[in-house]
C-alpha atoms as a PDB file:
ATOM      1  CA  UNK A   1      15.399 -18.637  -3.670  1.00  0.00           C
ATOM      2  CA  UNK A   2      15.039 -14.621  -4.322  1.00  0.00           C
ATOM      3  CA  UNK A   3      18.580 -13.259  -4.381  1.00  0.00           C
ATOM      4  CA  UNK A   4      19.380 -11.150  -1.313  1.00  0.00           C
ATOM      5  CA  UNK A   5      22.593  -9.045  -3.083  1.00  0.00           C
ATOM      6  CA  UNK A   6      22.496  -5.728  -4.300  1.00  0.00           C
ATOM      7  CA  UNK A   7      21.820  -5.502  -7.980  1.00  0.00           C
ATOM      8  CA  UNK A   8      24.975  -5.014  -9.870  1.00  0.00           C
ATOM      9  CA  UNK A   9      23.321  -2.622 -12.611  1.00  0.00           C
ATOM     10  CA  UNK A  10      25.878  -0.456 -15.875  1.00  0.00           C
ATOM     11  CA  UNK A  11      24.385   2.639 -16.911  1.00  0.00           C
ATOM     12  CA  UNK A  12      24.041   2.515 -20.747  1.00  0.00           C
ATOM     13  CA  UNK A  13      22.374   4.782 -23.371  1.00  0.00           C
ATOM     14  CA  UNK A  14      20.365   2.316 -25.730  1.00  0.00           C
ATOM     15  CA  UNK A  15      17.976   2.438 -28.693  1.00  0.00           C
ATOM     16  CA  UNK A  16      14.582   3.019 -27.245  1.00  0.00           C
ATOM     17  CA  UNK A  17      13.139   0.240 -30.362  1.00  0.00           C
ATOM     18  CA  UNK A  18      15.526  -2.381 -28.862  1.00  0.00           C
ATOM     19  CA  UNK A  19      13.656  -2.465 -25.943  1.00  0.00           C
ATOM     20  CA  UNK A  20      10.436  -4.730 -24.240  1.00  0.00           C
ATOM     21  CA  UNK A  21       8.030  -4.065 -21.566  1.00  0.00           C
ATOM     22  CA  UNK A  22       8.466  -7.637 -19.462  1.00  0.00           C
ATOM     23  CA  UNK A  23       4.943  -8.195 -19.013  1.00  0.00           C
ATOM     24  CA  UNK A  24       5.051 -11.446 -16.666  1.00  0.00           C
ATOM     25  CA  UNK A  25       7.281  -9.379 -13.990  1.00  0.00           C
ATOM     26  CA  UNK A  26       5.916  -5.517 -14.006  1.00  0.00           C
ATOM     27  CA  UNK A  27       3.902  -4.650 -11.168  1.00  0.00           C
ATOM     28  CA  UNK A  28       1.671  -2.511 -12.831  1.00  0.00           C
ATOM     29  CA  UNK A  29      -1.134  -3.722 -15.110  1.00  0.00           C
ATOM     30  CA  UNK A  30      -3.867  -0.857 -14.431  1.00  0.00           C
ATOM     31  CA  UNK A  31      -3.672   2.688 -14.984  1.00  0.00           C
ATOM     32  CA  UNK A  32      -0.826   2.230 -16.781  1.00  0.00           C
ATOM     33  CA  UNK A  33      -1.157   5.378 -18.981  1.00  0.00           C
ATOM     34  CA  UNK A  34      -3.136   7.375 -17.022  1.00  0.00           C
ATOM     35  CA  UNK A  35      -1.298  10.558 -16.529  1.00  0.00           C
ATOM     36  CA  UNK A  36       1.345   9.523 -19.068  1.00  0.00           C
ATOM     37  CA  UNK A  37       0.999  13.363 -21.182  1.00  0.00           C
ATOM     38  CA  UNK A  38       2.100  14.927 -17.380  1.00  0.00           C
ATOM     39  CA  UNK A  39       4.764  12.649 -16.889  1.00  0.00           C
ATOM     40  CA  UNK A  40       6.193  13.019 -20.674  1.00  0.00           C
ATOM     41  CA  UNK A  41       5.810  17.015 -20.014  1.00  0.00           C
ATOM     42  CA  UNK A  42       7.968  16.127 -16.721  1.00  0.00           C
ATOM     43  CA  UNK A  43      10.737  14.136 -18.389  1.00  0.00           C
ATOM     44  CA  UNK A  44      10.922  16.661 -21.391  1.00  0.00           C
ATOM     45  CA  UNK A  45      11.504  19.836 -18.824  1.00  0.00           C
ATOM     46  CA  UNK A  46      13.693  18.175 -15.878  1.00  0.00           C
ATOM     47  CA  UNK A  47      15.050  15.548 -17.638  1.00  0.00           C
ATOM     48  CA  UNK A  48      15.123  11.563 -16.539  1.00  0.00           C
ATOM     49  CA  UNK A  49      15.788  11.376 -13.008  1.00  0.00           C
ATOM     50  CA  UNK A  50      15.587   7.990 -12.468  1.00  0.00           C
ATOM     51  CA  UNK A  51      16.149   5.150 -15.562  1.00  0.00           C
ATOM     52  CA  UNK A  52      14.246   2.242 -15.818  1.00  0.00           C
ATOM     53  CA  UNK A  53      15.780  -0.974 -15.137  1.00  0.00           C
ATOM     54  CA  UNK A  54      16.283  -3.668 -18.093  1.00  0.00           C
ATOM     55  CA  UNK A  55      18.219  -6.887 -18.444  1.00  0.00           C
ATOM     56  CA  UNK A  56      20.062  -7.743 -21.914  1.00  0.00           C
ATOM     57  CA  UNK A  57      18.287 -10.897 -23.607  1.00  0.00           C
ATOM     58  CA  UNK A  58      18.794 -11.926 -26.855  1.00  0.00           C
ATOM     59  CA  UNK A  59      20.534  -8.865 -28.411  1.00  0.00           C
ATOM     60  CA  UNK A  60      17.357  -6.631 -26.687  1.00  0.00           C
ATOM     61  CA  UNK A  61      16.368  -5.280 -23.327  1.00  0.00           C
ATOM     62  CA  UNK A  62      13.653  -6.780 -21.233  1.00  0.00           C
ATOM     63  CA  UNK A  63      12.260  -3.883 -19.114  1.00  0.00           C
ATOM     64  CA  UNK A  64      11.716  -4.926 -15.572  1.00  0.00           C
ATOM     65  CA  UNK A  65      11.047  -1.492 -14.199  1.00  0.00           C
ATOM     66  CA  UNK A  66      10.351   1.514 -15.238  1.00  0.00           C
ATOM     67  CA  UNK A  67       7.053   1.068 -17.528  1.00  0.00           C
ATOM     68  CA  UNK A  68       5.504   4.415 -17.477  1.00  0.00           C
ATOM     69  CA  UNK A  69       8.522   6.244 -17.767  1.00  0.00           C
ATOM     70  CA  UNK A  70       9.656   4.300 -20.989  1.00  0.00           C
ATOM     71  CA  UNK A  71       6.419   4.665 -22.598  1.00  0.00           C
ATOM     72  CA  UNK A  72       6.192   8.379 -22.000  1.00  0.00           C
ATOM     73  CA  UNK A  73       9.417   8.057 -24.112  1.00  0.00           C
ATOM     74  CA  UNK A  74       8.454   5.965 -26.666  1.00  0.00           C
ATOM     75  CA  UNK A  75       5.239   7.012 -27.537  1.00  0.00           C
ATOM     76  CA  UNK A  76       4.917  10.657 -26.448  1.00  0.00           C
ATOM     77  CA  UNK A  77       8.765  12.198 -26.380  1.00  0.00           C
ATOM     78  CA  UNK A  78       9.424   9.558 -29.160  1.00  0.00           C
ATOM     79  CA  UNK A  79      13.434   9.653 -28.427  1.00  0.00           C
ATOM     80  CA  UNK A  80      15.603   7.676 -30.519  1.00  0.00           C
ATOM     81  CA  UNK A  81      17.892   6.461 -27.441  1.00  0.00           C
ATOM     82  CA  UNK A  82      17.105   6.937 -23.635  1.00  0.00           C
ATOM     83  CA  UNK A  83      19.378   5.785 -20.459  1.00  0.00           C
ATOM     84  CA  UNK A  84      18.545   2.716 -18.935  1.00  0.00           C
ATOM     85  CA  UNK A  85      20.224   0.580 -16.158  1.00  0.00           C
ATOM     86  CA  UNK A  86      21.497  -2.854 -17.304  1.00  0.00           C
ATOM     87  CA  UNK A  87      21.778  -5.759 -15.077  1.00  0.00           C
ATOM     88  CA  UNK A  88      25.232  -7.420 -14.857  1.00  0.00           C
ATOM     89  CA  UNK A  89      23.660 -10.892 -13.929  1.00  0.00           C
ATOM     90  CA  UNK A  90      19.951 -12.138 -15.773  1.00  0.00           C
ATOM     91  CA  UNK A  91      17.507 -13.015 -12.936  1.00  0.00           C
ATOM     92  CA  UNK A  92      14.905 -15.305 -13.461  1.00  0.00           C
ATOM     93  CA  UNK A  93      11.282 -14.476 -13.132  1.00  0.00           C
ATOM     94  CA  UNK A  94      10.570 -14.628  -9.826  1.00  0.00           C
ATOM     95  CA  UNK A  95      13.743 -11.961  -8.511  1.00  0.00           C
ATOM     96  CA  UNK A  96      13.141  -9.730 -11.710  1.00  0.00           C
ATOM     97  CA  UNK A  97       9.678  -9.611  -9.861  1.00  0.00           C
ATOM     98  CA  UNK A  98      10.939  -8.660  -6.743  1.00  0.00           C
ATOM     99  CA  UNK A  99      13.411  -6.488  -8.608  1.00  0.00           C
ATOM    100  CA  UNK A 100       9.796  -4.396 -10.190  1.00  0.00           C
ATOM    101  CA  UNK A 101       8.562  -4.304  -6.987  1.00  0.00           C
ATOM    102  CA  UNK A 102      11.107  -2.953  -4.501  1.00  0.00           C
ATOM    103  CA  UNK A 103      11.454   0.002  -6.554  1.00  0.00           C
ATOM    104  CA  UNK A 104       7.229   0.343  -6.694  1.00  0.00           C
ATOM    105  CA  UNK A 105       6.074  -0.315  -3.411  1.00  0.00           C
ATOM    106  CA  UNK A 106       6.557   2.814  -2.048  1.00  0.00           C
ATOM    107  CA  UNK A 107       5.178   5.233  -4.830  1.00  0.00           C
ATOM    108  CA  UNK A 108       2.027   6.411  -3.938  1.00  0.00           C
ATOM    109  CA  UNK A 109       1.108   6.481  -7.774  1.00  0.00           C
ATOM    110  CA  UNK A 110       0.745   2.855  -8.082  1.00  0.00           C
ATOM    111  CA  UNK A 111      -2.386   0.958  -7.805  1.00  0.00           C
ATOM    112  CA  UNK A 112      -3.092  -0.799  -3.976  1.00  0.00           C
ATOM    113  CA  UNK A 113      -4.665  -3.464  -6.607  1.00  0.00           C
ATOM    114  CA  UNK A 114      -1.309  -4.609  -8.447  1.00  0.00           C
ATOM    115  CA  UNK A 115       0.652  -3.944  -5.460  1.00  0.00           C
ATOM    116  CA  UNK A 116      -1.681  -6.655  -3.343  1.00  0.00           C
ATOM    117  CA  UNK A 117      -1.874  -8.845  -6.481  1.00  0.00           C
ATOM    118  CA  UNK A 118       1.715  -9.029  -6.609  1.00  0.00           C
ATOM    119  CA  UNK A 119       2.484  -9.698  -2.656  1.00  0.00           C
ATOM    120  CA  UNK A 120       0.199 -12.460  -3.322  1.00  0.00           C
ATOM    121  CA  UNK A 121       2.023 -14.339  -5.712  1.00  0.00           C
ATOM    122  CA  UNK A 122       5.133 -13.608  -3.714  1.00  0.00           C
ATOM    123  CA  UNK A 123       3.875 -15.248  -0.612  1.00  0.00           C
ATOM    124  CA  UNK A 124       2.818 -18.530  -2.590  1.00  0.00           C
ATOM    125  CA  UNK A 125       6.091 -18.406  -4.676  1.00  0.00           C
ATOM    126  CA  UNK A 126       8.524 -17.750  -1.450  1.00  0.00           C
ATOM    127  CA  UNK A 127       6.142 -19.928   1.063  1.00  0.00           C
ATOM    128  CA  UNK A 128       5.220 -17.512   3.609  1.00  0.00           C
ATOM    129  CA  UNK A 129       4.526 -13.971   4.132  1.00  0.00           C
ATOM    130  CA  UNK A 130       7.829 -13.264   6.535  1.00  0.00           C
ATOM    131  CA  UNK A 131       9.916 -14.542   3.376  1.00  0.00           C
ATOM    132  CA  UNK A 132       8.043 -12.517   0.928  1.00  0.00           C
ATOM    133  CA  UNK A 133       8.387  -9.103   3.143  1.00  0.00           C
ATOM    134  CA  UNK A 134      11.922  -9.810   3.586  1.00  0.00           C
ATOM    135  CA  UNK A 135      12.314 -10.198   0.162  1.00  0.00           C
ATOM    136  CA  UNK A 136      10.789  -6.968  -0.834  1.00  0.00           C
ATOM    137  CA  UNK A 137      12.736  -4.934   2.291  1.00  0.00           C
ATOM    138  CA  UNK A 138       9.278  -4.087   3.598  1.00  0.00           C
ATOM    139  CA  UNK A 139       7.852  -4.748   7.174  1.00  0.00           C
ATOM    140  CA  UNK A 140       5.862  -8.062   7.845  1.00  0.00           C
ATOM    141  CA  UNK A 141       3.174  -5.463   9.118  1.00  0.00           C
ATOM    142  CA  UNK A 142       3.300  -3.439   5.844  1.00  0.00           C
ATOM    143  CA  UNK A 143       2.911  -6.292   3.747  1.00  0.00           C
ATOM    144  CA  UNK A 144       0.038  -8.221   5.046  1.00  0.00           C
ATOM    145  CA  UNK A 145      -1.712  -5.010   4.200  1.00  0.00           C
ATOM    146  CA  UNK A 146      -0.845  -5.053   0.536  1.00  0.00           C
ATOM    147  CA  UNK A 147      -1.810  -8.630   0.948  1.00  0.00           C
ATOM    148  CA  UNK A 148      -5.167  -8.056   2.590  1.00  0.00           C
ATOM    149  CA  UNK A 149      -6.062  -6.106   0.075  1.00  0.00           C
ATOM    150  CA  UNK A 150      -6.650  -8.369  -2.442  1.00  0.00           C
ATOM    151  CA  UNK A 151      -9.528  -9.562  -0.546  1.00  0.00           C
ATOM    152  CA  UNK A 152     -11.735  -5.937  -0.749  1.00  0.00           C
ATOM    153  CA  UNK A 153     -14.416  -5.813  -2.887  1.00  0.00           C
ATOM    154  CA  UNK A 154     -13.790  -4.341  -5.989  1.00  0.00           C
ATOM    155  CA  UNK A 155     -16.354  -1.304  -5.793  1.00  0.00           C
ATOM    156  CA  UNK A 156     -14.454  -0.225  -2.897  1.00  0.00           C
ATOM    157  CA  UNK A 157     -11.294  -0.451  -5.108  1.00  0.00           C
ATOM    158  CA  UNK A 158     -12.413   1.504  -7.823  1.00  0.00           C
ATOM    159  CA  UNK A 159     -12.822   3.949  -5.140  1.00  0.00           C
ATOM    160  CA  UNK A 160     -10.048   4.056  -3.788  1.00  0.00           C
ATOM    161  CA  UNK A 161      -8.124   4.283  -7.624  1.00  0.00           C
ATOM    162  CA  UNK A 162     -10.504   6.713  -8.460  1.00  0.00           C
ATOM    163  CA  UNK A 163      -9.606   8.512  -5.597  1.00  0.00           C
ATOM    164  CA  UNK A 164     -12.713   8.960  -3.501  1.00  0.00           C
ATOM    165  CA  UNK A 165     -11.707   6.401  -0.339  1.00  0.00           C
ATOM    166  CA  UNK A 166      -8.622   5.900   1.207  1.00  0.00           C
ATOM    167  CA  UNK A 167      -6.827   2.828   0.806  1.00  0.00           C
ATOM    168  CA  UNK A 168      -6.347   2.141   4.547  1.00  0.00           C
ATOM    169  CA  UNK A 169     -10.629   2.773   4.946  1.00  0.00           C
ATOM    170  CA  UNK A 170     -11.076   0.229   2.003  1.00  0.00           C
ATOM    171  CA  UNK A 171      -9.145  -2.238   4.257  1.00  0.00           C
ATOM    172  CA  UNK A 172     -11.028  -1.525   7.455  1.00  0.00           C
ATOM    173  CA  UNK A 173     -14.718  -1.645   5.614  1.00  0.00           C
ATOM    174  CA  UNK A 174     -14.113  -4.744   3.872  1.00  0.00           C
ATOM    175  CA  UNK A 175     -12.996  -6.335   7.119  1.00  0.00           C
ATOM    176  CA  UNK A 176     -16.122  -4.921   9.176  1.00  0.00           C
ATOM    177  CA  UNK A 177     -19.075  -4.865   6.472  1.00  0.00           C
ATOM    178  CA  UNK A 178     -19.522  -8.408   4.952  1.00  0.00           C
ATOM    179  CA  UNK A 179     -22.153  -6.877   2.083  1.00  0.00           C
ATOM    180  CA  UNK A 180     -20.852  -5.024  -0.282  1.00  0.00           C
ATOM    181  CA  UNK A 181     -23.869  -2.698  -1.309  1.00  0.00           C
ATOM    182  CA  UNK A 182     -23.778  -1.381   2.212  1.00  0.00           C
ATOM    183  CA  UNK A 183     -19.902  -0.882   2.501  1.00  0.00           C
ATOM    184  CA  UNK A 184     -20.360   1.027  -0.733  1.00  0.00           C
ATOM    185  CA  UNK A 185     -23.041   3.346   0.953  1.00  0.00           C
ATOM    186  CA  UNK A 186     -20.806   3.438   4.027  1.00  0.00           C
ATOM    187  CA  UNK A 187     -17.501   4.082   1.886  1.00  0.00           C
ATOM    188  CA  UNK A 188     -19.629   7.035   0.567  1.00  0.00           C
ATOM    189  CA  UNK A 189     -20.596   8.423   3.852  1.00  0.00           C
ATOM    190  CA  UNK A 190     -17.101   8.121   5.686  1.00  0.00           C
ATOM    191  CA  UNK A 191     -15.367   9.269   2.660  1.00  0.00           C
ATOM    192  CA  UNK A 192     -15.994  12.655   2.959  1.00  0.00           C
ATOM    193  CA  UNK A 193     -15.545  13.151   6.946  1.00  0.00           C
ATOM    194  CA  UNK A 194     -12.283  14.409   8.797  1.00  0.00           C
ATOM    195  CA  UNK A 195     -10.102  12.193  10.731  1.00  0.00           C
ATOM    196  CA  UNK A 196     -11.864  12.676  13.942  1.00  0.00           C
ATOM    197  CA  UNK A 197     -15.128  11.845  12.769  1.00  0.00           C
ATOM    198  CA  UNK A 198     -14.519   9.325  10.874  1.00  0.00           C
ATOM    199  CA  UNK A 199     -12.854   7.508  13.439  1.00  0.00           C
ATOM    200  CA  UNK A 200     -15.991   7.190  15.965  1.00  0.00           C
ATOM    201  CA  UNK A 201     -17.970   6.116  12.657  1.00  0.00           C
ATOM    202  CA  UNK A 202     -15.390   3.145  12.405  1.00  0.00           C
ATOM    203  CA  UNK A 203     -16.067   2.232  15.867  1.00  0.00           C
ATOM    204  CA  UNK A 204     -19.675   2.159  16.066  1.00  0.00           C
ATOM    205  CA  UNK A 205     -19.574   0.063  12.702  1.00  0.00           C
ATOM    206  CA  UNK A 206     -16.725  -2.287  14.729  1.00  0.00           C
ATOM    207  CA  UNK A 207     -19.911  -2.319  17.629  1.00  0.00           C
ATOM    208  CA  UNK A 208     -22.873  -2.970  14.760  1.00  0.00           C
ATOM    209  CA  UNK A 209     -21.511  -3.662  11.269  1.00  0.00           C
ATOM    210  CA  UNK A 210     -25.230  -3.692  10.593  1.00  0.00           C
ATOM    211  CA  UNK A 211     -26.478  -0.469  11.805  1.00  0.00           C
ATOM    212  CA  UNK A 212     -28.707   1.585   9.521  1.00  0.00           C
ATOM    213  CA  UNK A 213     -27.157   4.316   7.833  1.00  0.00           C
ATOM    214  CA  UNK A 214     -29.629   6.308   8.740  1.00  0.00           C
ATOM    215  CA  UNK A 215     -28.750   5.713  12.602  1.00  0.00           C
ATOM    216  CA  UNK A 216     -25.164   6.123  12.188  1.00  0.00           C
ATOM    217  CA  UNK A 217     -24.374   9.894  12.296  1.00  0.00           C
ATOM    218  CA  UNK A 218     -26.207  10.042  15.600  1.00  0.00           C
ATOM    219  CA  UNK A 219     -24.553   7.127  17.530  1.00  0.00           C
ATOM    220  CA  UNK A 220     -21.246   8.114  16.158  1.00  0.00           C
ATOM    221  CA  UNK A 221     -21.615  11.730  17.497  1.00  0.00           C
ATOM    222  CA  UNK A 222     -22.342  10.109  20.667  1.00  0.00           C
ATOM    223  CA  UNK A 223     -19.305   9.559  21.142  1.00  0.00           C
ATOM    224  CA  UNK A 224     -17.670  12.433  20.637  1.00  0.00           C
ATOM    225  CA  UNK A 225     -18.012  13.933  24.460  1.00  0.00           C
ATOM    226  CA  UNK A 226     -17.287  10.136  26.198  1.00  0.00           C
ATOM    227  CA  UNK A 227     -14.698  11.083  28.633  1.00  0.00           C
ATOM    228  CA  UNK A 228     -14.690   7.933  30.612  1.00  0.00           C
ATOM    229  CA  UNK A 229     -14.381   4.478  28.773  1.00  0.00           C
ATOM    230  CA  UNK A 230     -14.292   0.897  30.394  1.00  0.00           C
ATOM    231  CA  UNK A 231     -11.880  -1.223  28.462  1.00  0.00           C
ATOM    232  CA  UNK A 232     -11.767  -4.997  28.824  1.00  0.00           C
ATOM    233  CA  UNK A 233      -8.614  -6.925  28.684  1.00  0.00           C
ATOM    234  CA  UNK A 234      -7.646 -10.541  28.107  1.00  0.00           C
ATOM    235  CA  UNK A 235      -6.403 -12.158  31.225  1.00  0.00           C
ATOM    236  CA  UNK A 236      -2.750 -11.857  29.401  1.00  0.00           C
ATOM    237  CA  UNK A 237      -3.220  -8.161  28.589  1.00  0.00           C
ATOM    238  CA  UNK A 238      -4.183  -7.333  32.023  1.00  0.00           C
ATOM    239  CA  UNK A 239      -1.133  -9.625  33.599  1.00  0.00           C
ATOM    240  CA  UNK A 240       0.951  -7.890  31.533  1.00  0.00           C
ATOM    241  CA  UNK A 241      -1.068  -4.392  32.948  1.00  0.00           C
ATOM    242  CA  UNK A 242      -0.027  -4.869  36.568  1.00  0.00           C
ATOM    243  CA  UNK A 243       3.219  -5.553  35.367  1.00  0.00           C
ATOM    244  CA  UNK A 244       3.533  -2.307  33.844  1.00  0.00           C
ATOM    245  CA  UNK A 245       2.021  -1.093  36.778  1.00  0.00           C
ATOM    246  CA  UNK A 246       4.803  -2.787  39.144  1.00  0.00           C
ATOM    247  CA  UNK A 247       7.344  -1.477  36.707  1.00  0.00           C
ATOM    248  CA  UNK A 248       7.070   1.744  36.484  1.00  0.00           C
ATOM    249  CA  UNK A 249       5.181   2.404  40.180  1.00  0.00           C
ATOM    250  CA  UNK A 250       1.650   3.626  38.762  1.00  0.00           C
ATOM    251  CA  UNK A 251      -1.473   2.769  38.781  1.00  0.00           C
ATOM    252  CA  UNK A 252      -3.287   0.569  36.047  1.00  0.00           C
ATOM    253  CA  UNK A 253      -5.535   3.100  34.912  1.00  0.00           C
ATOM    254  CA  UNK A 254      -2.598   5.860  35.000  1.00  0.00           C
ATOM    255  CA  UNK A 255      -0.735   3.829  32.340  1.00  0.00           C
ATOM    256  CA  UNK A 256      -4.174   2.999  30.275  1.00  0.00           C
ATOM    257  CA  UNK A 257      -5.242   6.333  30.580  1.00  0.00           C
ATOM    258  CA  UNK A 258      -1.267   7.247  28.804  1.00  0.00           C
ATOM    259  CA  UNK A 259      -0.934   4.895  26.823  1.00  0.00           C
ATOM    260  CA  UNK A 260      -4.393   5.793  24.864  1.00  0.00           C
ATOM    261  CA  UNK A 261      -3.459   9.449  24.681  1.00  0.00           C
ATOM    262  CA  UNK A 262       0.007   8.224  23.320  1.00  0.00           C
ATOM    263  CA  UNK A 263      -1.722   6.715  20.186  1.00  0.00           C
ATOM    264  CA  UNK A 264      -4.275   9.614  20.366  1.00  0.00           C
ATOM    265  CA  UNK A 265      -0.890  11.606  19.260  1.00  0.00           C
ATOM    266  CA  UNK A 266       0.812   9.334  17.246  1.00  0.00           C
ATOM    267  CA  UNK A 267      -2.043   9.185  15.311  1.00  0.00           C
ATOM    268  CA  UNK A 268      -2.727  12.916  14.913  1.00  0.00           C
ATOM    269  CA  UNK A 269      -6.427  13.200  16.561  1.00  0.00           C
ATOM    270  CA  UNK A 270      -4.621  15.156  19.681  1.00  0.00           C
ATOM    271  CA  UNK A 271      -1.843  17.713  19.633  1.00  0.00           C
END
């Protein structure tokens, strides 16, 4: 089982040839020196803000975390010694894993692709995806969409590393568009739209995931002066509707009507 206890960890100054990249437990296998000159430039001017994590082995230093940074030292700086953070206590595969990917999962610079291949190991290794989440101090929300993402095509990945689609559209095309040729020509049609618009082009491909391309400006500007919409519930939705409605003494539509402009907010289409 992954180890739930802060990591007891000694900062030490060691000898930068004494050290390993631990291949079988670092997150990141792409990109991995792409950007590596900036980052070197970075660490020479401000310093090293954050050490990479190792565990003794053998008279060396297995590096669990920390990749990038240690071969912008090695190969580009080329420092004799650099700080690192030591483990008190060896973990096995599996935690140093876990240990790689805590500290990961929330830069922005590391590829969706060896974050979702990663969650899916995790989930087989730890038996379900509530265990795995936990594990990685992430919500059971956030995960299953590192974990869905293993499943989008890779043109729309190389996209989205390449920085042309977002991660999150990726997701949302690969679950709408079952051929990847025309989520491809889609990706490179929503791409370049603002929110707004790009949002009425998601639902008329949720409507017709096969609509023409050709069609799909028009319909999708359709909607962009709909001010009345009929929404239809589930018989528990709309149970729990007229609850609401009991509740809080308004009418069904009042609290629809609220509750949609709520979201509108949260998700910054309205002010």
């Amino acid at each position: 089982m992954p180890q739930q206890t802060t990591l007891e960890r000694d900062l030490q100054n060691v000898n930068v040839k004494d050290i390993d990249v631990w291949d079988e437990v670092n997150v990141r296998h792409t990109e991995v020196t792409v950007g590596l000159e900036e980052l070197a430039a970075s660490i020479k001017e401000i310093g090293l803000q954050q050490p990479p994590l190792v565990q003794k082995s053998n008279g060396r230093y297995k590096l669990i975390s920390g990749q990038r940074r240690f071969l912008a030292i090695r190969d580009i700086l080329h420092w004799s010694t650099m700080p690192v953070l030591v483990l008190k206590t060896p973990l096995d595969i599996l935690n140093a894993k876990i240990a790689s990917v805590s500290e990961n999962i929330h830069k922005r610079d590391v590829p969706s692709s060896d974050l979702s291949t990663v969650c899916v190991y995790l989930k087989d290794k730890l038996g379900s995806e509530k265990a795995a989440a936990k594990a990685l101090g992430i919500s059971i929300r956030k995960f299953r969409e590192h974990l869905q993402y293993e499943g989008v095509p890779q043109e729309l990945k190389q996209m989205v590393e390449e920085g042309n689609l977002k991660r999150q559209d990726a997701l949302r095309l690969s679950e709408i568009v079952t051929d990847t040729k025309t989520a491809v020509k889609y990706a490179n049609e929503i791409a370049k739209l603002p929110k707004p618009k790009k949002e009425r082009y998601f639902v008329v491909l949720s409507q017709n995931p096969k609509i023409p391309l050709s069609e799909l400006p028009k319909q999708a500007e359709a909607l962009k002066y709909k001010n009345k919409v009929i929404i239809h519930f589930t018989d528990k939705q709309a149970l729990a509707l007229s609850q609401a409605s009991i509740k809080y003494d308004s009418e069904p539509e009042v609290i629809s009507k609220n509750a949609v402009i709520e979201w509108l907010k949260k998700e910054g289409l309205v002010d």
